[in-house]
Protein backbone atom coordinates (compact mmCIF):
# COMPACT_ATOMS: atom_id res chain seq x y z
CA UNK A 1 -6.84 9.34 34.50
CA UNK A 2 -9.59 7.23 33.25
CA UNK A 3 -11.58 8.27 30.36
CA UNK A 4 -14.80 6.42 31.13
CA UNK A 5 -15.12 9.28 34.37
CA UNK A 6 -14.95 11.93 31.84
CA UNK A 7 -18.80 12.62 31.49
CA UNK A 8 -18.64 15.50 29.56
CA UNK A 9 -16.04 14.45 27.31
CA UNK A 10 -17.45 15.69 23.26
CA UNK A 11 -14.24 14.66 21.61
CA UNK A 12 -11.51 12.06 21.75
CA UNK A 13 -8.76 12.08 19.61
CA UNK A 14 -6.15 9.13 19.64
CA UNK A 15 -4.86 9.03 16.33
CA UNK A 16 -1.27 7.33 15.55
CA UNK A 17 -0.80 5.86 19.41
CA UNK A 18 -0.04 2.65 18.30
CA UNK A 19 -3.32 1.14 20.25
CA UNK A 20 -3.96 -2.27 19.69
CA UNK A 21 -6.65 -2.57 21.61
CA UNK A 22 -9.80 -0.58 21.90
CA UNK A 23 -12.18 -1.13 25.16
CA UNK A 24 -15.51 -0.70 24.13
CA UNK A 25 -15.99 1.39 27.37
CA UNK A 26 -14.26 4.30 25.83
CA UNK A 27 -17.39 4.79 23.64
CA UNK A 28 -19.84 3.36 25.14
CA UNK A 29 -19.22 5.07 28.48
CA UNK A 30 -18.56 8.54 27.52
CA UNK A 31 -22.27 9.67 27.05
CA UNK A 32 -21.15 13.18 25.52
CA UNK A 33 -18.76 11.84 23.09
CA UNK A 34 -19.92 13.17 19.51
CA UNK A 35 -16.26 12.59 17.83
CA UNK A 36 -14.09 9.77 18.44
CA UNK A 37 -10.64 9.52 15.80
CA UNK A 38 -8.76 6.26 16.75
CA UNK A 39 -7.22 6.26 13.13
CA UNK A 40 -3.43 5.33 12.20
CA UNK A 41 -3.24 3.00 15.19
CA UNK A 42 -2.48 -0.81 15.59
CA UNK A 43 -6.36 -1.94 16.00
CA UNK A 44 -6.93 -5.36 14.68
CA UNK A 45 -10.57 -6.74 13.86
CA UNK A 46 -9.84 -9.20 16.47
CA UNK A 47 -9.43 -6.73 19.17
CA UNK A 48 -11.90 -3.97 17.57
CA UNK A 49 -15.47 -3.99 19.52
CA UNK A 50 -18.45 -5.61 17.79
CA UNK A 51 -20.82 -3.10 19.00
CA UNK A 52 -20.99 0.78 19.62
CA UNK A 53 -23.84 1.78 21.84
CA UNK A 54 -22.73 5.47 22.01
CA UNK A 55 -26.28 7.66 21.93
CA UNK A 56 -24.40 10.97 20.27
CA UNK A 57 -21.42 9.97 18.53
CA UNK A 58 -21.55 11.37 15.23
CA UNK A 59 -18.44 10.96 13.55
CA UNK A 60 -16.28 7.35 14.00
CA UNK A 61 -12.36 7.79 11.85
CA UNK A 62 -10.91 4.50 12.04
CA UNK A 63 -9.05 4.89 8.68
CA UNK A 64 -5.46 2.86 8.57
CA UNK A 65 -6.19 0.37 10.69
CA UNK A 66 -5.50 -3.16 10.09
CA UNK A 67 -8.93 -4.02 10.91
CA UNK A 68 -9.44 -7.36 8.48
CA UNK A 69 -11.88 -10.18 8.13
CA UNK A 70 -12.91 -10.01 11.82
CA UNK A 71 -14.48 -6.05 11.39
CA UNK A 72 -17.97 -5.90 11.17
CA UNK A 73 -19.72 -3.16 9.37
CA UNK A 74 -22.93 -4.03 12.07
CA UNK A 75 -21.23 -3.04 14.94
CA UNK A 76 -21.54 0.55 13.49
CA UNK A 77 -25.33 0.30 13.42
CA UNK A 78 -26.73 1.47 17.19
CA UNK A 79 -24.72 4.66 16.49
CA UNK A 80 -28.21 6.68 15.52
CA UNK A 81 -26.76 10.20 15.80
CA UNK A 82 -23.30 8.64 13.31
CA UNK A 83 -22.87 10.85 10.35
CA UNK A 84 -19.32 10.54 9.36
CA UNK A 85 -18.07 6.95 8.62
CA UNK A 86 -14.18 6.58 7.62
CA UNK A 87 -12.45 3.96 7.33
CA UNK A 88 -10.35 4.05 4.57
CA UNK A 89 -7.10 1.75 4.14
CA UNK A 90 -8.65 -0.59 6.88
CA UNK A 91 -7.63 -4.12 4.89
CA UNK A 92 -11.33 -4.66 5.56
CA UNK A 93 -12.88 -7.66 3.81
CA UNK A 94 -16.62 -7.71 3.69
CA UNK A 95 -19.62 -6.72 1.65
CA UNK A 96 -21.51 -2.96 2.06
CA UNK A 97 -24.80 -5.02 3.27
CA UNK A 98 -28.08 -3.57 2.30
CA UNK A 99 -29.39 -2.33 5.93
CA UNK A 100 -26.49 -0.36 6.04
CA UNK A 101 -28.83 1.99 4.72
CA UNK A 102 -30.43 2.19 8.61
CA UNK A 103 -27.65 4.47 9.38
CA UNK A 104 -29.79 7.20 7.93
CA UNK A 105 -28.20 10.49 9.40
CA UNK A 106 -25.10 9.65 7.14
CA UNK A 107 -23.22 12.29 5.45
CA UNK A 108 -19.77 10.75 4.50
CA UNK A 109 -18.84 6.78 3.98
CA UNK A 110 -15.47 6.68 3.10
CA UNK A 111 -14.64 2.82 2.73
CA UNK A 112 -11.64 3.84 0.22
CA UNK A 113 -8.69 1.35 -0.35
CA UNK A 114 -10.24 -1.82 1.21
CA UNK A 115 -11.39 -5.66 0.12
CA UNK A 116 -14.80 -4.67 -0.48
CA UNK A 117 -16.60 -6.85 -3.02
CA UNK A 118 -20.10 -7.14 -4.31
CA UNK A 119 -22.07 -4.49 -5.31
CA UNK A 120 -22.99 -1.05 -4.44
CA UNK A 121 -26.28 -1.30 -2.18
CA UNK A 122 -29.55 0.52 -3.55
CA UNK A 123 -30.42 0.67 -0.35
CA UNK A 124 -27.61 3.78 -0.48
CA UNK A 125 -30.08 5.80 -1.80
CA UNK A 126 -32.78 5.64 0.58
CA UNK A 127 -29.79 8.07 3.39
CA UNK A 128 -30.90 11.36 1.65
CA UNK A 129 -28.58 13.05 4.37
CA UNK A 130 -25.65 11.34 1.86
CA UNK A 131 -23.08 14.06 0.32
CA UNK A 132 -20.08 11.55 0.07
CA UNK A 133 -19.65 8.63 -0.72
CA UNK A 134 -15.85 6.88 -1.19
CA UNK A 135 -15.69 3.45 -2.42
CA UNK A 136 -12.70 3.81 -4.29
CA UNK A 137 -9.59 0.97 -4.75
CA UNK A 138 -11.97 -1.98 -3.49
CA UNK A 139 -13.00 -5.48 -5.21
CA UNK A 140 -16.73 -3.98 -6.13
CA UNK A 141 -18.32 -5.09 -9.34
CA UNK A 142 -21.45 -4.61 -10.83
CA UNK A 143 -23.41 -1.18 -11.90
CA UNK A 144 -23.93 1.71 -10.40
CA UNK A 145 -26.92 1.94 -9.00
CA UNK A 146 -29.20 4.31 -10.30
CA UNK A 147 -31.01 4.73 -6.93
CA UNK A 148 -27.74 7.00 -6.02
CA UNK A 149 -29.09 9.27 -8.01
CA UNK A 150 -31.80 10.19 -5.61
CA UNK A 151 -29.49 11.38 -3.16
CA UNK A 152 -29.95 15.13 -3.53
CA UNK A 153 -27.04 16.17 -1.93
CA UNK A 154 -24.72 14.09 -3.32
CA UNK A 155 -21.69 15.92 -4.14
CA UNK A 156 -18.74 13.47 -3.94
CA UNK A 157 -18.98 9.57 -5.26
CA UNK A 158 -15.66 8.09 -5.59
CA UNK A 159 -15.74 4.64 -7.17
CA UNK A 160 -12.14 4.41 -9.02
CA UNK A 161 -10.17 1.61 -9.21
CA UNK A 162 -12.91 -1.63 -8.87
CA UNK A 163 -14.40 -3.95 -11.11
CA UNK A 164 -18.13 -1.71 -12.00
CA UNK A 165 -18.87 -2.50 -15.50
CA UNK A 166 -22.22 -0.95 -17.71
CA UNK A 167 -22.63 3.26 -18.08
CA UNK A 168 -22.45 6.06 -16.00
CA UNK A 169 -26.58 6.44 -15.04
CA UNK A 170 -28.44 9.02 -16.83
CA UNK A 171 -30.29 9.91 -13.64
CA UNK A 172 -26.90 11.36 -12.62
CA UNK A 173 -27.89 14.70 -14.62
CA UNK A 174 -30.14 15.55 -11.94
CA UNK A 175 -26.99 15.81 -9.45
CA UNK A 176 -25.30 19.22 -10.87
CA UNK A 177 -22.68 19.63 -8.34
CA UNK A 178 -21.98 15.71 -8.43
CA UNK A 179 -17.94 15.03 -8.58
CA UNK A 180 -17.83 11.66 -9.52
CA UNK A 181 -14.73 9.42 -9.90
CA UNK A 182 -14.82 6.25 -11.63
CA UNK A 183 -11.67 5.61 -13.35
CA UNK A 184 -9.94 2.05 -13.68
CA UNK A 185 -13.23 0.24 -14.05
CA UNK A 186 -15.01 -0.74 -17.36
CA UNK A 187 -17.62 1.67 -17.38
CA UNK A 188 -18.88 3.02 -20.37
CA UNK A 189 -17.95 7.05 -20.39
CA UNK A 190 -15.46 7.35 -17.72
């Protein structure tokens, strides 16, 4: 059984297989595929594709991988329709870059326990489709940007454990149902 002549295939779910290698064909090819969980396998950055070109996938769990330095966060960008992003405890080493903020039908970017480092994008607060956000147990540093804040929906921001200095933005108090985590840094009120 081949999955690429599956045309009407909407999910695929191959979490904890022990795949260590992911043909791009089995997104790429599967024009009905909305979800796709490959999570809690062996995929390496080396063997992970460097571009999606899937037309309705909207959700993309990777999470516990050992993706590393090789990953990168641009192959995610063609996905239009993407509005669930995790990939938490993927040893990932990058920066969020700015124009991640193209992926604008985002609901939930859960880069939790990873090597991120820089700083939070602005840009993050151009997706008003955002409701989560986890950044948690990464290298970031900086502020929080008060351009988060704009994000209407924003319920869940999880920024614990990095290096985010300065104050928890006042703009924040127009986000009532805002959960927001940001122990283990040096910021002022948390």
């Amino acid at each position: 059984l081949e999955l690429i002549t599956l045309p009407n295939l909407r999910e695929l779910q191959v979490a904890t297989n022990f795949l260590a290698l992911l043909p791009v064909e089995f997104v790429n090819d599967l024009p009905s595929l909305e979800i796709l969980n490959i999570s809690r396998n062996a995929l390496s950055g080396d063997t992970f594709p460097d571009r999606f070109e899937s037309p309705i996938l909207t959700t993309f769990d990777a999470s516990f991988n050992p993706l590393d330095t090789a990953f990168n966060i641009s192959a995610l960008y063609n996905l239009a329709s993407l509005r669930n992003i995790h990939m938490a405890s993927c040893s990932v080493v990058a920066s969020l870059p700015d124009d991640i903020s193209e992926l604008e039908n985002l609901v939930t970017l859960d880069f939790d326990t990873n090597f991120l480092s820089g700083t939070i994008p602005a840009a993050l607060g151009d997706v008003d489709t955002l409701q989560s956000i986890k950044l948690g147990s990464n290298l970031l540093e900086g502020m929080i940007p008060t351009e988060l804040a704009e994000i209407a929906n924003l319920t869940t921001l999880e920024l614990q454990t990095n290096f985010l200095t300065g104050t928890i933005p006042t703009e924040f108090e127009s986000l009532p149902n805002l959960n927001l985590n940001c122990e283990g840094n040096a910021i002022e009120g948390c």
